[in-house]
N, C-alpha and C. Protein backbone atom coordinates (compact mmCIF):
# COMPACT_ATOMS: atom_id res chain seq x y z
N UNK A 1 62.05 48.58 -186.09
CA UNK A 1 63.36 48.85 -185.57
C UNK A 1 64.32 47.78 -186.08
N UNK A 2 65.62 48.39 -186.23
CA UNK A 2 66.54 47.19 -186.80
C UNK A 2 67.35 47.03 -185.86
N UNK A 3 68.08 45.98 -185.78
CA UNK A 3 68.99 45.55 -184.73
C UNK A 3 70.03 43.99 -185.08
N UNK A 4 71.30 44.28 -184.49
CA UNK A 4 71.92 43.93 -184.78
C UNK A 4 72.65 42.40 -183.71
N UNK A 5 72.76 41.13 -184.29
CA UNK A 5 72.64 40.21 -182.86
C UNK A 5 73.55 40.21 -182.42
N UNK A 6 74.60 40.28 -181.03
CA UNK A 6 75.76 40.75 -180.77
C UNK A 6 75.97 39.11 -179.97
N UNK A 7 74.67 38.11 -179.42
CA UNK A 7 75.28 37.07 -178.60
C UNK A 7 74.70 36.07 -179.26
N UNK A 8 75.00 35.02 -179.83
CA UNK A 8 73.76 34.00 -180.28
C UNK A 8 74.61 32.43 -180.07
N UNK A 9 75.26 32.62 -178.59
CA UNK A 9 75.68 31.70 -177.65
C UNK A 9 74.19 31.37 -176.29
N UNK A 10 74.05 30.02 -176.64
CA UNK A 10 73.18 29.39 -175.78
C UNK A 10 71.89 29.19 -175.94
N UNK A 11 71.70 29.66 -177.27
CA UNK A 11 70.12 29.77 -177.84
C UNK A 11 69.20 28.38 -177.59
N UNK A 12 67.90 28.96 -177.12
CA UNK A 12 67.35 27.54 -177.22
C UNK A 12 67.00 26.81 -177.96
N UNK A 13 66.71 25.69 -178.33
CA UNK A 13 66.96 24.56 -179.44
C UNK A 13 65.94 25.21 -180.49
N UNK A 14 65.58 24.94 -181.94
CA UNK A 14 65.09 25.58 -182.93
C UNK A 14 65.55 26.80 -183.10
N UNK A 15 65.84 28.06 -182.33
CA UNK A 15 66.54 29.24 -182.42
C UNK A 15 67.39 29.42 -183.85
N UNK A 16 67.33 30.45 -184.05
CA UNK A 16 68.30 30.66 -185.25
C UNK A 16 68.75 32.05 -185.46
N UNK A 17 69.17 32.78 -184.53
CA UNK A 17 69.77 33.81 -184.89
C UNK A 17 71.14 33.89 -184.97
N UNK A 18 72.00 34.67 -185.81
CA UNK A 18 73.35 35.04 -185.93
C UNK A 18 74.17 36.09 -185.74
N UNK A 19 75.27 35.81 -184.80
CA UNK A 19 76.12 37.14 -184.44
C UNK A 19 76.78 37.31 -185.69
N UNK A 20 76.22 38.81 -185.34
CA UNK A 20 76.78 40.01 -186.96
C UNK A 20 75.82 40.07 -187.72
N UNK A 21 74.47 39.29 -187.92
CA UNK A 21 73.39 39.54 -188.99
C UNK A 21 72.62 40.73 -188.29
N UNK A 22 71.95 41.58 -188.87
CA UNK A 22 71.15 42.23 -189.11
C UNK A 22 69.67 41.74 -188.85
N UNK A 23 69.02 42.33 -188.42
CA UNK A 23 67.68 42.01 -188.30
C UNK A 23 66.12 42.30 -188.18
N UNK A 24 65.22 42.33 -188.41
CA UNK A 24 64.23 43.54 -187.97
C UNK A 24 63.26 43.00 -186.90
N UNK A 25 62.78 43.67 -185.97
CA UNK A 25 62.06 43.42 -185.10
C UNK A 25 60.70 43.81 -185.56
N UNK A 26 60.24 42.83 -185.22
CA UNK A 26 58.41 43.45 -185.33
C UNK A 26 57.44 43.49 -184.12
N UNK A 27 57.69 43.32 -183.37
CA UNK A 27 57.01 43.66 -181.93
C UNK A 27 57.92 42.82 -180.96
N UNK A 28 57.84 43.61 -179.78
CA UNK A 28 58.66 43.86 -178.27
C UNK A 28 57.59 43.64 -177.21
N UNK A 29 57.91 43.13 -176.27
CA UNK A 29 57.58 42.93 -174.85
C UNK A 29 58.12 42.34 -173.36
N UNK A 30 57.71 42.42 -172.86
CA UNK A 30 58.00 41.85 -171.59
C UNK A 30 57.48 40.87 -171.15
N UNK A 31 58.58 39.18 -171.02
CA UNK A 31 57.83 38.56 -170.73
C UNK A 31 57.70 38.29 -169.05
N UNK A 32 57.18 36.90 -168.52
CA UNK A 32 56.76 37.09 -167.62
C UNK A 32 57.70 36.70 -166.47
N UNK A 33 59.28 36.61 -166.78
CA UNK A 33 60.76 36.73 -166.06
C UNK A 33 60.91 37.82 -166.17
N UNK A 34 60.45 39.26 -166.82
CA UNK A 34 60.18 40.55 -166.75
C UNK A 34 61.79 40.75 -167.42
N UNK A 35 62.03 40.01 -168.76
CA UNK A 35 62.85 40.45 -169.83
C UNK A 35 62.13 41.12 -170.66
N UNK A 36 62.56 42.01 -171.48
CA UNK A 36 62.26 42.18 -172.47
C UNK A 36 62.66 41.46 -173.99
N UNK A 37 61.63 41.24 -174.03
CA UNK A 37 61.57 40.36 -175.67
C UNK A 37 61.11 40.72 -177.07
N UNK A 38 62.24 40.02 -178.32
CA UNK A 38 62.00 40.94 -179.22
C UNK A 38 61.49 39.62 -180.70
N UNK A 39 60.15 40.21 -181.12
CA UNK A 39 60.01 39.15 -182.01
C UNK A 39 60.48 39.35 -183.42
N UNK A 40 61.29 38.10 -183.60
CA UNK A 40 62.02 39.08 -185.17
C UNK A 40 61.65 38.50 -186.44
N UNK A 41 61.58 39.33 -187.19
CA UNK A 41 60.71 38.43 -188.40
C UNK A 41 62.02 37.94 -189.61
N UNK A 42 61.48 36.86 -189.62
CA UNK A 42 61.72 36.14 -190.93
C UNK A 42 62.81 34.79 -189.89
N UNK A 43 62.62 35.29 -188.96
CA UNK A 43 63.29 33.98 -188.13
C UNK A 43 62.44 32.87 -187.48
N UNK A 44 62.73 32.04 -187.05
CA UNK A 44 61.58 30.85 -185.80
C UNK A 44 61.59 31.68 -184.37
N UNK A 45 60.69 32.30 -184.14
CA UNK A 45 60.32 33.27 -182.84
C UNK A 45 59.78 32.09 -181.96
N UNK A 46 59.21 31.16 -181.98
CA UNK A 46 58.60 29.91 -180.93
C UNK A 46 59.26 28.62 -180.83
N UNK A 47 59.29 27.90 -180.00
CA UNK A 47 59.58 26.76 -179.95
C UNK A 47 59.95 26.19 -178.32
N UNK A 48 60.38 24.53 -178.21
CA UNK A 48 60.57 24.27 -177.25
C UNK A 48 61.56 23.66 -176.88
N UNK A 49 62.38 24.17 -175.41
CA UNK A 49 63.24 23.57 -175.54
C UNK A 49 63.98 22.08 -175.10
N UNK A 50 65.30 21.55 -175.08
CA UNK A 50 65.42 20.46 -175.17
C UNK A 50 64.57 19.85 -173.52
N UNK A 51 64.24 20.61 -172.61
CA UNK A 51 63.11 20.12 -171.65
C UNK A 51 62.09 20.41 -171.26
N UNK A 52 61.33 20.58 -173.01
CA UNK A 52 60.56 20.90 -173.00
C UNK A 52 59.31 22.07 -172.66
N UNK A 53 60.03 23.19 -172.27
CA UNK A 53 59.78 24.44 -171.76
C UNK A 53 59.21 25.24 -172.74
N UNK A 54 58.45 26.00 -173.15
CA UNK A 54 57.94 26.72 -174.69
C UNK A 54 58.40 27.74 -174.11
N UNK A 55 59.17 28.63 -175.52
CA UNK A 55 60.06 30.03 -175.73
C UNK A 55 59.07 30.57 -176.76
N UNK A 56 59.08 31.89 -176.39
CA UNK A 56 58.57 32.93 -177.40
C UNK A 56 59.51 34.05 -177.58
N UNK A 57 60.29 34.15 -178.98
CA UNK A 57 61.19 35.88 -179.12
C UNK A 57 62.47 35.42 -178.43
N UNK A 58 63.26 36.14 -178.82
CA UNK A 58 64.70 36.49 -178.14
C UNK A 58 65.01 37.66 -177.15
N UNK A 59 65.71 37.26 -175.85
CA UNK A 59 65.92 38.34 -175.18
C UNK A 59 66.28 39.62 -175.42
N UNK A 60 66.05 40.24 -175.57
CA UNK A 60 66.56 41.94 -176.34
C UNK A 60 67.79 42.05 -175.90
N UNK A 61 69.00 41.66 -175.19
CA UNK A 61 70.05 41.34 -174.90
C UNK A 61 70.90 41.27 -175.54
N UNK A 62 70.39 40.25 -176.51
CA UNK A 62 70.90 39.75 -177.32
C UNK A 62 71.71 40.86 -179.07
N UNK A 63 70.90 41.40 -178.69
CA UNK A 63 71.27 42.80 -179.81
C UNK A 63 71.44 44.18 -179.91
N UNK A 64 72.01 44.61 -180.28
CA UNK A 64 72.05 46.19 -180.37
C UNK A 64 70.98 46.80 -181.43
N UNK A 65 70.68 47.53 -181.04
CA UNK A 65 69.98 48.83 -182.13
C UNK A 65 70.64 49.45 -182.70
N UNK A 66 70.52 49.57 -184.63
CA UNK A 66 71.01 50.14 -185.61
C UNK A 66 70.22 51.39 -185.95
N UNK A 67 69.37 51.47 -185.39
CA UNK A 67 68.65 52.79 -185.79
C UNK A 67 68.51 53.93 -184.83
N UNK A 68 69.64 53.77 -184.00
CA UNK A 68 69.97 55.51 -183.41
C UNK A 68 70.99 56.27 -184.88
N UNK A 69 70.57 57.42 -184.38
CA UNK A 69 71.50 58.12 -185.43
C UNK A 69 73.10 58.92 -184.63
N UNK A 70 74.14 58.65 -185.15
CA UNK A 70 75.09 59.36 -185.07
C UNK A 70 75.32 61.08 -183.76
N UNK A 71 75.41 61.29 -183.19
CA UNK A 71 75.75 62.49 -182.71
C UNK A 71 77.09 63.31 -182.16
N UNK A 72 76.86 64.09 -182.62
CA UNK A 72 78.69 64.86 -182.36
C UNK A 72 78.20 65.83 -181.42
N UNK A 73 79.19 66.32 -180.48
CA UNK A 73 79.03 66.92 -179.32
C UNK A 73 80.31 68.06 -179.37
N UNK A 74 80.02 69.27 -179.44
CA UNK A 74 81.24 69.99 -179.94
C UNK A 74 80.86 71.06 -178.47
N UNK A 75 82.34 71.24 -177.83
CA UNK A 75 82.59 71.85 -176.74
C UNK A 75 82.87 73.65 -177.26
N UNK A 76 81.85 74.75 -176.70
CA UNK A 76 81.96 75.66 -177.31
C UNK A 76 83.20 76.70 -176.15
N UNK A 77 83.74 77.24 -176.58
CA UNK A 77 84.75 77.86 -175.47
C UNK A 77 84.58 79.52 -176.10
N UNK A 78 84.65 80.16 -175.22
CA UNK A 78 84.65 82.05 -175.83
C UNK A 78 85.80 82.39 -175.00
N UNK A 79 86.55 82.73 -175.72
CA UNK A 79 88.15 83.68 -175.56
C UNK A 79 87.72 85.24 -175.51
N UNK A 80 87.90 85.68 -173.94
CA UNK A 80 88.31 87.03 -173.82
C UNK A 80 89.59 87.88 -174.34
N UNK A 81 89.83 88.42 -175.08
CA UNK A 81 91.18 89.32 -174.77
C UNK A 81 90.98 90.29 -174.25
């Protein structure tokens, strides 16, 4: 799935994602604050932060999904005369 980072205000220390980049996810879960989390590749998915706390993945929050597709919704009306 691709997705797009929309917040990358407050990240925890090592973090490196960017609002407006593009990105791909390679596996999702829930962690155990019962967020959902998204591990993204080619970025630093682990680390700890400045008190020492260990992070795994970014909150799924954090991004939108690029891979819905488009849909148009057309209102059908039938005219009696």
């Amino acid at each position: 799935m691709k997705v797009v980072c929309i917040d990358d205000k407050k990240l925890p220390q090592g973090a490196s994602v960017t609002e407006g980049a593009e990105y791909k996810v390679i596996k999702q879960y829930v962690n155990a604050m019962e967020q959902k989390v998204y591990i993204i590749d080619g970025v630093v998915n682990e680390g700890r932060t400045q008190f020492g706390l260990h992070w795994i993945g970014y909150r799924a929050e954090r991004f939108a999904p690029l891979d819905k597709k488009a849909v148009e919704i057309y209102d059908e009306y039938e005219m009696y005369v």
